[in-house]
C-alpha atoms as a PDB file:
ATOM      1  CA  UNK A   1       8.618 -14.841  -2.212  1.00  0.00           C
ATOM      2  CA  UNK A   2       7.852 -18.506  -2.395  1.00  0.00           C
ATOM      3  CA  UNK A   3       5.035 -19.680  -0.474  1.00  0.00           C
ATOM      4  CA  UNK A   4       5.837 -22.679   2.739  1.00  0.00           C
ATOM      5  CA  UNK A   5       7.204 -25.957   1.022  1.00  0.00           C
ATOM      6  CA  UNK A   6       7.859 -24.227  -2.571  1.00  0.00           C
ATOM      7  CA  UNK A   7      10.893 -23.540  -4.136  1.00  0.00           C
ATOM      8  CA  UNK A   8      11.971 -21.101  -6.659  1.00  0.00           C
ATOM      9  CA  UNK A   9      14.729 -21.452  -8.925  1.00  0.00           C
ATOM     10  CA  UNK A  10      16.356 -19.341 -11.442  1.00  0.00           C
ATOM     11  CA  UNK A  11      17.582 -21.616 -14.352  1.00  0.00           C
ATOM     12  CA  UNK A  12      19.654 -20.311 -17.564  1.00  0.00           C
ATOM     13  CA  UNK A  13      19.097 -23.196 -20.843  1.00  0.00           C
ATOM     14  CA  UNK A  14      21.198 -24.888 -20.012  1.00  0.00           C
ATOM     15  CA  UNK A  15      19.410 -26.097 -16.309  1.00  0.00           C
ATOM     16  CA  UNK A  16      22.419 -23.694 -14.406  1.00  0.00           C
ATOM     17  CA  UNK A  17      21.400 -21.548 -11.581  1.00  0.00           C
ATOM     18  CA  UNK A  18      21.500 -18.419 -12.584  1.00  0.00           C
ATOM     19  CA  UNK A  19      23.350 -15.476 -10.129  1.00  0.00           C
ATOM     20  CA  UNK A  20      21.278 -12.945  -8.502  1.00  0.00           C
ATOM     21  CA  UNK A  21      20.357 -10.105 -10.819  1.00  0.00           C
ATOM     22  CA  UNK A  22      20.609 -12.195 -13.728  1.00  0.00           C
ATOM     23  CA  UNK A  23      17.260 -13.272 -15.589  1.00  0.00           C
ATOM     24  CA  UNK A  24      16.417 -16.804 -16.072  1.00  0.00           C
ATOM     25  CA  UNK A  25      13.316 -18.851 -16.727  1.00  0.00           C
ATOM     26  CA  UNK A  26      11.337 -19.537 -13.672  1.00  0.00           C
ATOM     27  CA  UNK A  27      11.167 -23.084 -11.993  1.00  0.00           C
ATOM     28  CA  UNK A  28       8.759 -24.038  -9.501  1.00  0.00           C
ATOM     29  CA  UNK A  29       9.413 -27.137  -7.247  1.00  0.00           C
ATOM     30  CA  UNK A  30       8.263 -28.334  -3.903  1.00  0.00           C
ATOM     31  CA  UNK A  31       5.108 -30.648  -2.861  1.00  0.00           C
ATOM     32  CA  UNK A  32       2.629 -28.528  -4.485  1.00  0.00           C
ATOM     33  CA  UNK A  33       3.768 -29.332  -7.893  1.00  0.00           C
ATOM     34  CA  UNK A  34       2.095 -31.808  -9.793  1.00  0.00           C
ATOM     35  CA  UNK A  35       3.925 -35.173 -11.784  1.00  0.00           C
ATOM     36  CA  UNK A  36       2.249 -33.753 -14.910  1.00  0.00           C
ATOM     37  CA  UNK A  37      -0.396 -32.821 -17.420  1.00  0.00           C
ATOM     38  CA  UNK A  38      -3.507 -34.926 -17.822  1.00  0.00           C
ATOM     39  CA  UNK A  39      -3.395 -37.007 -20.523  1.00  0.00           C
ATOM     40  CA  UNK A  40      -0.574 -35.075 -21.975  1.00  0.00           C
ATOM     41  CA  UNK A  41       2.872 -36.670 -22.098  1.00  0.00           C
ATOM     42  CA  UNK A  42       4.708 -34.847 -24.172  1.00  0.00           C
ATOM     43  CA  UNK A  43       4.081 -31.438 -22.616  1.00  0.00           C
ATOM     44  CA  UNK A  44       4.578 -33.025 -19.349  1.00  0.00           C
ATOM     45  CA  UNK A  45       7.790 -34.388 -20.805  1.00  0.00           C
ATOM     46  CA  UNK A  46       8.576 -30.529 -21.920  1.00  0.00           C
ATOM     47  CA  UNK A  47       7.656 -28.711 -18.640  1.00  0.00           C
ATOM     48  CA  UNK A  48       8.001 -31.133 -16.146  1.00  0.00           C
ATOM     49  CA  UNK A  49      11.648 -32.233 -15.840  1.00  0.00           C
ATOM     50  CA  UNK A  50      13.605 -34.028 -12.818  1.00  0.00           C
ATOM     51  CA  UNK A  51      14.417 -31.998  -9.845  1.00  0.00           C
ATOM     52  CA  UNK A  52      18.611 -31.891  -9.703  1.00  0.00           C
ATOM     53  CA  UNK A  53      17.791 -30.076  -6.257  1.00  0.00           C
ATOM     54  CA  UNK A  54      15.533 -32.952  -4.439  1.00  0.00           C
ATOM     55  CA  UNK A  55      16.865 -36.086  -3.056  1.00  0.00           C
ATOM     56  CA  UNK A  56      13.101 -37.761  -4.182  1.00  0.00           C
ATOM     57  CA  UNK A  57      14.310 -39.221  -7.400  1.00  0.00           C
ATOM     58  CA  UNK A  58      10.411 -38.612  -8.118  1.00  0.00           C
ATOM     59  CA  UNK A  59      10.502 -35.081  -7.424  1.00  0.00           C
ATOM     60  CA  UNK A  60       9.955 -32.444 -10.499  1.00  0.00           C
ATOM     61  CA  UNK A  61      10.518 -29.084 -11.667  1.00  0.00           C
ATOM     62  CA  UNK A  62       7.636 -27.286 -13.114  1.00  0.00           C
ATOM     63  CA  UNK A  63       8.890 -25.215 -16.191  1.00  0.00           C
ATOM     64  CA  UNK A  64       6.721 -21.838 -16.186  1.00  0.00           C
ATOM     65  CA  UNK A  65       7.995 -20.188 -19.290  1.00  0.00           C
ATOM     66  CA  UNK A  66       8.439 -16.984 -17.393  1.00  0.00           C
ATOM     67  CA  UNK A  67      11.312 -15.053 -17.180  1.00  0.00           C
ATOM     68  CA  UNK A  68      12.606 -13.645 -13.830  1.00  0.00           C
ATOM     69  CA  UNK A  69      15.386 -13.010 -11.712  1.00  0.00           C
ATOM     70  CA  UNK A  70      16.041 -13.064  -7.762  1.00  0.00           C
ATOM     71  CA  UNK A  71      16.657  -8.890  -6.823  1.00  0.00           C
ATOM     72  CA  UNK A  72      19.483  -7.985  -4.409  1.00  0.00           C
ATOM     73  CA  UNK A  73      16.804  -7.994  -1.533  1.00  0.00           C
ATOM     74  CA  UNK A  74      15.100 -11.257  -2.344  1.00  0.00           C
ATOM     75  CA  UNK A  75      12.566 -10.705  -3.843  1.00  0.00           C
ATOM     76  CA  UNK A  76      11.971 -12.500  -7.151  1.00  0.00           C
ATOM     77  CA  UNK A  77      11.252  -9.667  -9.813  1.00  0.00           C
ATOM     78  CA  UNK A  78       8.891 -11.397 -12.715  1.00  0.00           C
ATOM     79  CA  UNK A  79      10.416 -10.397 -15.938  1.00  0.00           C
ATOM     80  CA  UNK A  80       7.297 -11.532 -18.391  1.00  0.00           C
ATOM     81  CA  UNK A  81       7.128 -14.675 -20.852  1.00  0.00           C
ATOM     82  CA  UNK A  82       9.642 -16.463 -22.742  1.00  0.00           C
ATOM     83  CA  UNK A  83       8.062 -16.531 -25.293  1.00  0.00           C
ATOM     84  CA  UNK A  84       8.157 -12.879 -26.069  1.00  0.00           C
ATOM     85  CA  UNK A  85      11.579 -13.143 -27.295  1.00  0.00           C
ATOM     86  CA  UNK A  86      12.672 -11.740 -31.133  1.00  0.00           C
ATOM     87  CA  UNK A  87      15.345 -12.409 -32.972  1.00  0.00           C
ATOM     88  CA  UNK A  88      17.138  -9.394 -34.467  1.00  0.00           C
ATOM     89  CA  UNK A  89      20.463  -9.923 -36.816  1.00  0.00           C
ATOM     90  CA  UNK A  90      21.355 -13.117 -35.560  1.00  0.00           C
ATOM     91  CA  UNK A  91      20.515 -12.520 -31.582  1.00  0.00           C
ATOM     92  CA  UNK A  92      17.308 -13.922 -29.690  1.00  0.00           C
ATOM     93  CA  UNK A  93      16.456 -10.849 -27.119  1.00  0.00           C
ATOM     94  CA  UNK A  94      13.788 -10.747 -24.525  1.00  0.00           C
ATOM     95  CA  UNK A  95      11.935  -7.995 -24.915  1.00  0.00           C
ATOM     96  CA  UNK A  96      11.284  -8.294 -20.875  1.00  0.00           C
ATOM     97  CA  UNK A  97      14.116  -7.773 -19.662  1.00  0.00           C
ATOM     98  CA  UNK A  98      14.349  -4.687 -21.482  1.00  0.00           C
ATOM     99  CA  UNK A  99      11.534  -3.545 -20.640  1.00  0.00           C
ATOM    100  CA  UNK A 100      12.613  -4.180 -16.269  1.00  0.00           C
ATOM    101  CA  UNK A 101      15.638  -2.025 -17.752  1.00  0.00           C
ATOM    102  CA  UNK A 102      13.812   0.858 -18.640  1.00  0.00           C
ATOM    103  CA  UNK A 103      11.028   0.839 -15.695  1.00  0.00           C
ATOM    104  CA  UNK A 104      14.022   1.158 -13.473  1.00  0.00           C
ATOM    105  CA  UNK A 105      15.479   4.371 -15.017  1.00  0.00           C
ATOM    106  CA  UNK A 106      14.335   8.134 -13.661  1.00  0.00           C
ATOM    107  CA  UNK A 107      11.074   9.493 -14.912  1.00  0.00           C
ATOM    108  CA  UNK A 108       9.591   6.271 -16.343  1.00  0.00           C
ATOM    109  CA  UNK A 109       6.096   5.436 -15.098  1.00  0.00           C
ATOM    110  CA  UNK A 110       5.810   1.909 -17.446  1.00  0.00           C
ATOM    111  CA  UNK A 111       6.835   0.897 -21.131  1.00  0.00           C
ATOM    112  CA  UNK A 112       6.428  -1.878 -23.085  1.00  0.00           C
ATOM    113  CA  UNK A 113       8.966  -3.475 -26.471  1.00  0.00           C
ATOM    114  CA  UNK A 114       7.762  -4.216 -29.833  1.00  0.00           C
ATOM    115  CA  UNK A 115       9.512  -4.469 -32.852  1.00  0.00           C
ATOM    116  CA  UNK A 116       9.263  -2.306 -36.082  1.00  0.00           C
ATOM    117  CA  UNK A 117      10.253  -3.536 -40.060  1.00  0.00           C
ATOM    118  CA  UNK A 118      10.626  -0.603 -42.282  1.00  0.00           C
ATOM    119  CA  UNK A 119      11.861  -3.719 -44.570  1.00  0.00           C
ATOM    120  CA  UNK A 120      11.962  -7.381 -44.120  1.00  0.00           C
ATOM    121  CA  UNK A 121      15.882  -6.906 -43.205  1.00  0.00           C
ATOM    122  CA  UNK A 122      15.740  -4.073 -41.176  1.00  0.00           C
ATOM    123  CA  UNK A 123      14.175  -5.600 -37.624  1.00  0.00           C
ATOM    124  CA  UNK A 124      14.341  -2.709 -35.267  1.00  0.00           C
ATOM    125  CA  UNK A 125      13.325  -2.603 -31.369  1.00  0.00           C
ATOM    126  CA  UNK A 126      10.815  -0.153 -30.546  1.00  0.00           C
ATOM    127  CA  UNK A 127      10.378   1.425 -26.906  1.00  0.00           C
ATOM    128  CA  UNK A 128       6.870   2.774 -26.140  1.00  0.00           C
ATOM    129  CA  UNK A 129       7.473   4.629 -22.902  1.00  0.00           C
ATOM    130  CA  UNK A 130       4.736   6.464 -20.385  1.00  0.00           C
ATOM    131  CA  UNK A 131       6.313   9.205 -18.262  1.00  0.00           C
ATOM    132  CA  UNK A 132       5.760   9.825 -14.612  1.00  0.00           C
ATOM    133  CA  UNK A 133       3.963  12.797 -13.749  1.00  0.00           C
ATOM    134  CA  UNK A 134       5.882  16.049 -14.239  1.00  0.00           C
ATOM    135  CA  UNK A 135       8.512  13.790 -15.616  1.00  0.00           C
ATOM    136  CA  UNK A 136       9.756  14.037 -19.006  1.00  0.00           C
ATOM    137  CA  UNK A 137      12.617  11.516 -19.785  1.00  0.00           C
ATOM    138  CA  UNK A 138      15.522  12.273 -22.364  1.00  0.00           C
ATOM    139  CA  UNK A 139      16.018   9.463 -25.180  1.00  0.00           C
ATOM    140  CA  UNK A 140      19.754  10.201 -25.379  1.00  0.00           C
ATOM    141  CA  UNK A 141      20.116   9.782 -21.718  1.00  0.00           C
ATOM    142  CA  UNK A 142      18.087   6.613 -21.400  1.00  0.00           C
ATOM    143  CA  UNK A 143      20.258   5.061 -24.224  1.00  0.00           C
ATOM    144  CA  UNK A 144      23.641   5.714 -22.239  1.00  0.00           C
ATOM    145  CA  UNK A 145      21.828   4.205 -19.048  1.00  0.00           C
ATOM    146  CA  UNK A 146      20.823   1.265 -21.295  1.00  0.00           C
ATOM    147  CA  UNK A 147      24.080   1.091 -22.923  1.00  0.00           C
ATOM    148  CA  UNK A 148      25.703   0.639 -19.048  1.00  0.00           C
ATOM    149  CA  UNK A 149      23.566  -2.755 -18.783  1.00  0.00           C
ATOM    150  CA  UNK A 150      22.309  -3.891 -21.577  1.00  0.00           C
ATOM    151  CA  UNK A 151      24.152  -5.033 -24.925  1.00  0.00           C
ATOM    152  CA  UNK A 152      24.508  -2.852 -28.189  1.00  0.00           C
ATOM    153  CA  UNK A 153      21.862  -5.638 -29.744  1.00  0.00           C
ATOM    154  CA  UNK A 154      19.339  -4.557 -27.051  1.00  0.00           C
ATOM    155  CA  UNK A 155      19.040  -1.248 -27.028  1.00  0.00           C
ATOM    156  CA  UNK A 156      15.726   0.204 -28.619  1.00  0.00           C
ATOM    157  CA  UNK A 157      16.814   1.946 -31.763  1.00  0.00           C
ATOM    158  CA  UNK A 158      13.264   4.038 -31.280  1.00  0.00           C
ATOM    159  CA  UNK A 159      11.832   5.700 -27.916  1.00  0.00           C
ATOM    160  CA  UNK A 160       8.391   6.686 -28.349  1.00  0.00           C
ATOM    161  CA  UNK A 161       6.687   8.561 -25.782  1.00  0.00           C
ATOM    162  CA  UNK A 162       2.476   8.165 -25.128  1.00  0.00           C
ATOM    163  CA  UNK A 163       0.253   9.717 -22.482  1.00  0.00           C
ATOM    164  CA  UNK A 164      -0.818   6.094 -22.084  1.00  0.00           C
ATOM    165  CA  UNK A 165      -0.590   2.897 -23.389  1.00  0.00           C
ATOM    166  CA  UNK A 166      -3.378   1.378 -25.134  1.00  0.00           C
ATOM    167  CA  UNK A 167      -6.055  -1.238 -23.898  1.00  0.00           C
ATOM    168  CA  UNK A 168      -7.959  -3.981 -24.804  1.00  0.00           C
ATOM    169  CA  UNK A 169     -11.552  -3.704 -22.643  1.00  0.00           C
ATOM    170  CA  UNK A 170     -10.314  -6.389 -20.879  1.00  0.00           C
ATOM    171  CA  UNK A 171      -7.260  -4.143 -19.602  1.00  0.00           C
ATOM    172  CA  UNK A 172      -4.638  -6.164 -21.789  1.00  0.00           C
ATOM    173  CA  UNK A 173      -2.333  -3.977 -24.169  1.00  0.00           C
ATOM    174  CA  UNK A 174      -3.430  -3.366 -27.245  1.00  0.00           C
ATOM    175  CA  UNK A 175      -0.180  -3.937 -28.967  1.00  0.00           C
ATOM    176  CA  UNK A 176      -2.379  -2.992 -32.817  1.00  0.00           C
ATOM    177  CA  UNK A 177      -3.339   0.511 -31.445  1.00  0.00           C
ATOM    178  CA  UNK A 178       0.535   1.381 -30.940  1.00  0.00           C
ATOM    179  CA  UNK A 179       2.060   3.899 -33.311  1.00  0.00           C
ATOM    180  CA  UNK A 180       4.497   3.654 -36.193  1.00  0.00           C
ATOM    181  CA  UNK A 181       7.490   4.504 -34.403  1.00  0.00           C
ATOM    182  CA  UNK A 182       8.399   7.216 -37.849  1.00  0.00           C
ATOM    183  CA  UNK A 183       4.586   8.479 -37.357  1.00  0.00           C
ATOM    184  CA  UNK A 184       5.413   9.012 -33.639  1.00  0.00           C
ATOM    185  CA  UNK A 185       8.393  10.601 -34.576  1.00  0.00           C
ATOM    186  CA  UNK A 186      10.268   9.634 -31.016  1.00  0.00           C
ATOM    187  CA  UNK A 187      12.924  12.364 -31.438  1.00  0.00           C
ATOM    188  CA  UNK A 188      11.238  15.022 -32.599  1.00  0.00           C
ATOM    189  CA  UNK A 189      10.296  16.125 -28.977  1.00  0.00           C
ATOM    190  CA  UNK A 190      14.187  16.482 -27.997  1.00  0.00           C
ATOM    191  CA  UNK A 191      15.110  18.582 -30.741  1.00  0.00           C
ATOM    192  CA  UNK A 192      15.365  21.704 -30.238  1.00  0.00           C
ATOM    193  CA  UNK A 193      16.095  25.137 -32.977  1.00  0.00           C
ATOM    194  CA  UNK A 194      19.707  24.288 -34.901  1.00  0.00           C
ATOM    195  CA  UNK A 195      21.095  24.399 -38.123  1.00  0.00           C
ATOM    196  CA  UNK A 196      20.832  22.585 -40.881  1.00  0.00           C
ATOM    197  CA  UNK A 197      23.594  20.539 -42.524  1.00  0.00           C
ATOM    198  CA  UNK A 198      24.984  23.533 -45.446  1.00  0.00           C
ATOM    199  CA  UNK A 199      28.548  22.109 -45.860  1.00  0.00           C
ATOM    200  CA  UNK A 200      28.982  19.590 -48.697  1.00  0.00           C
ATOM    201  CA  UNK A 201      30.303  17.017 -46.205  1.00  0.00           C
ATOM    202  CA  UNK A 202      27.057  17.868 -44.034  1.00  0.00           C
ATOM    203  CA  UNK A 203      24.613  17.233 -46.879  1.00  0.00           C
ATOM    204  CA  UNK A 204      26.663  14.016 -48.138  1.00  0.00           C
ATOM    205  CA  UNK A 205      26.395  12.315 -44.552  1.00  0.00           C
ATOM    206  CA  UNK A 206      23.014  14.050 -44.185  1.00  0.00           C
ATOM    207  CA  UNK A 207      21.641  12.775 -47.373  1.00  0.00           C
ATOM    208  CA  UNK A 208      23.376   8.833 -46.437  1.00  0.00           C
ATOM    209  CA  UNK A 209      21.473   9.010 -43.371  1.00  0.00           C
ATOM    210  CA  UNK A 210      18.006   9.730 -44.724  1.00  0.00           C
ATOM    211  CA  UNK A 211      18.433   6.864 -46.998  1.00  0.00           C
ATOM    212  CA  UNK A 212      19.010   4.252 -44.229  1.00  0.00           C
ATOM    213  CA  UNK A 213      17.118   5.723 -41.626  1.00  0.00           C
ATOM    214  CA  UNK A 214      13.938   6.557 -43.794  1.00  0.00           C
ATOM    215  CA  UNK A 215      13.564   9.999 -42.314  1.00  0.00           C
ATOM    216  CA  UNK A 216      13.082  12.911 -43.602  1.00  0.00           C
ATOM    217  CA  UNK A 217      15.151  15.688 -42.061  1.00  0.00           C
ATOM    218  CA  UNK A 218      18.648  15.283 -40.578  1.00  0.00           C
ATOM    219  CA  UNK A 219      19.855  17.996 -38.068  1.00  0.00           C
ATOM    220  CA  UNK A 220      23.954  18.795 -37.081  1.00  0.00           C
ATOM    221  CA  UNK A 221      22.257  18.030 -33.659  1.00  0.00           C
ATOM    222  CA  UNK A 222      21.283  14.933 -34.253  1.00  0.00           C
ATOM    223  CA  UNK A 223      22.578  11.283 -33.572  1.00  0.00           C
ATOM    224  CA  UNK A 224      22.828   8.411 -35.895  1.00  0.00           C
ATOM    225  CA  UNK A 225      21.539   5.844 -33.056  1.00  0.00           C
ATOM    226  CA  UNK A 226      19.170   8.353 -31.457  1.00  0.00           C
ATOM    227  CA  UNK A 227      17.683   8.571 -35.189  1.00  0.00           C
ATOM    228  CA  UNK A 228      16.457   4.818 -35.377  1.00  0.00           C
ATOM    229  CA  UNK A 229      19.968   3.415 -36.210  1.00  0.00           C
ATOM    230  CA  UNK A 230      21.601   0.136 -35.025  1.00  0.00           C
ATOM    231  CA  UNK A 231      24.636  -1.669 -35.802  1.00  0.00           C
ATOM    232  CA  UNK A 232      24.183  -3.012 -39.213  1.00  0.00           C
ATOM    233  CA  UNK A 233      22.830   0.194 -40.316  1.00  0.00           C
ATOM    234  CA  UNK A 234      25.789   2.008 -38.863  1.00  0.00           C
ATOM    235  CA  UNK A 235      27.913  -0.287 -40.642  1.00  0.00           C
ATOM    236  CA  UNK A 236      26.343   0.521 -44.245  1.00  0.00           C
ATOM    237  CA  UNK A 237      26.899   3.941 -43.118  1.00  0.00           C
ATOM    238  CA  UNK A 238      30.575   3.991 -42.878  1.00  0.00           C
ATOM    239  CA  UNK A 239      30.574   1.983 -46.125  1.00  0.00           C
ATOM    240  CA  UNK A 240      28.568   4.900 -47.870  1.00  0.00           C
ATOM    241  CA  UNK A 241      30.428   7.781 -46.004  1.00  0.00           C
ATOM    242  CA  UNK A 242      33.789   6.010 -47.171  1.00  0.00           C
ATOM    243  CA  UNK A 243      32.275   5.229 -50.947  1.00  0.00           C
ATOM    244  CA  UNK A 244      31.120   8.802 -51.300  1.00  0.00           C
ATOM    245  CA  UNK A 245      33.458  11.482 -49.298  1.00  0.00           C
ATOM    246  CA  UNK A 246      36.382   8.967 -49.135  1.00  0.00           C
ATOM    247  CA  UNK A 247      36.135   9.304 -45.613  1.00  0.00           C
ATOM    248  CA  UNK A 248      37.116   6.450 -42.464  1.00  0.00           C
ATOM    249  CA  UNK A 249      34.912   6.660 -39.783  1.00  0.00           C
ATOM    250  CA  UNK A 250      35.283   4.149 -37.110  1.00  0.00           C
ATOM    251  CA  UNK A 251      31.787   2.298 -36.330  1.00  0.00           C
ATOM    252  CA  UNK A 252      31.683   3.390 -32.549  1.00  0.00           C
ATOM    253  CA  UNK A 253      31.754   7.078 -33.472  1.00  0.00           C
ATOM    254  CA  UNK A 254      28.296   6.794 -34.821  1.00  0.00           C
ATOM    255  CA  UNK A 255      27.497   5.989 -31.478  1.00  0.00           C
ATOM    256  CA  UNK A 256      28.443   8.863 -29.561  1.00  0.00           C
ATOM    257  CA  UNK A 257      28.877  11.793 -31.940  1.00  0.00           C
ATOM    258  CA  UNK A 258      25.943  13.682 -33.872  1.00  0.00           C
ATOM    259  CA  UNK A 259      26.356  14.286 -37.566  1.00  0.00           C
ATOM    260  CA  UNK A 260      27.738  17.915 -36.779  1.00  0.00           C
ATOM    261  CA  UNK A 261      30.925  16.824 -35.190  1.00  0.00           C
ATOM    262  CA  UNK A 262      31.051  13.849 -38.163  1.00  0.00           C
ATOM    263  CA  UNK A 263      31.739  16.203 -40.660  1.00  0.00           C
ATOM    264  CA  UNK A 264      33.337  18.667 -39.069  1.00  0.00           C
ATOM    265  CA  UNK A 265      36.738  19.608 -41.154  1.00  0.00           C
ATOM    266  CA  UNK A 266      39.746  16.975 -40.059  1.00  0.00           C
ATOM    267  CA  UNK A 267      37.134  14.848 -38.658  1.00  0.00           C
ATOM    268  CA  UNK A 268      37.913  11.521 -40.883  1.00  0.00           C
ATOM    269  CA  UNK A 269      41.023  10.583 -42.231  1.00  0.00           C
ATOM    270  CA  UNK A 270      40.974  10.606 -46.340  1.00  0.00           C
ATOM    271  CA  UNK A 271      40.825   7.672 -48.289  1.00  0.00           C
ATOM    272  CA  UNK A 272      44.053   6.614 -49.343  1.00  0.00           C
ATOM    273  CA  UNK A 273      44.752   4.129 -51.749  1.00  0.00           C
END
């Protein structure tokens, strides 16, 4: 909470408050903040802005460049920086607020977001998780909690789990010591003993899959999503899986259905032309 003649404010870009729950970049005003930076005036310009909340036409708001958001029992919850945002197909994310997202779900001691580029047009989010003790989280059921909250676009398209994260000496994350997500291999641990794909249909999608996904092995068990995939991917899909087996698949069902009940017989309409 804000210490005795401070105020905190939850701001969205555009200088709005923001509602409670909702993350925003901190604000800091009151008589302990300052009319600016030393000698500085065009990062005082930048940070320090007029107060719309003051009567004291002299009164500013300190910009912090953190991200945060006032919790249901006031308490301001601090999200991380601003500028640990990404931009993935077209959408700037903050990898914070994923990252309060996943701390809050079952079984999840801490995590922190990265991204991963198999190629320069493939941007993918990457989850590095550390489980409670005892606690062993499912992927597939942290996506569907994600899903609930969080936008398709934010969703981690790989969920690696570590005994620990890495440090720095100094206790800072050593972000270079995290594995490849594909060297991890963040499903592997959920699998468990099925078939493989043996139909034609199986091997076609199978084989479709491999290509995008860069993996090696496709299971009936397994989920296109849960597998590293993410909406543009799962569009190319459909494309292939149409091009090849003259098949329509509807994007969503690459969401919820594993390749098994994909290419089951009646599945897909045929192509018609």
């Amino acid at each position: 909470r804000p210490i005795a003649n401070t105020q905190v404010w939850i701001l969205d870009p555009q200088g709005q408050l923001c509602p409670i729950g909702t993350p925003g970049e901190i604000h800091i005003g009151g008589a302990g903040v300052t009319l600016g930076y030393f000698q500085r005036p065009e990062l005082t310009a930048e940070r320090f802005i007029p107060d719309p909340f003051s009567v004291d036409p002299q009164a500013r708001l300190y910009k912090t460049g953190d991200l945060g958001r006032w919790r249901h029992d006031g308490q301001l919850e601090h999200l991380g920086r601003l500028d640990h945002q990404v931009k993935i197909r077209g959408f700037r994310i903050e990898l914070g607020e994923i990252e309060a997202a996943l701390r809050e779900q079952a079984g999840v001691a801490t995590c922190v977001l990265t991204t991963y580029a198999p190629t320069p047009e493939d941007v993918r989010l990457v989850a590095y998780l550390v489980a409670k003790p005892g606690a062993a989280p499912n992927p597939a059921d942290l996506r569907q909690a994600l899903r609930a909250r969080l936008p398709d676009y934010m969703v981690p398209q790989h969920l690696v789990p570590l005994d620990a994260l890495p440090l720095l000496p100094n206790g800072k994350l050593d972000r270079a010591a995290l594995p490849a997500p594909q060297a991890a291999a963040p499903t592997a641990h959920t699998r468990q003993a099925s078939r493989l794909p043996s139909t034609p249909q199986e091997q076609q999608i199978a084989a479709i899959w491999r290509e995008l996904l860069g993996v090696e092995r496709v299971q009936l068990t397994d989920n296109f999503f849960d597998l590293g995939g993410h909406s543009l991917l799962a569009m190319r899909a459909v494309i292939a899986i149409e091009q090849q087996l003259g098949w329509r698949i509807a994007p969503r069902r690459l969401i919820f259905e594993s390749l098994g009940q994909l290419a089951r017989p009646g599945a897909a309409e045929p192509h018609t032309v």
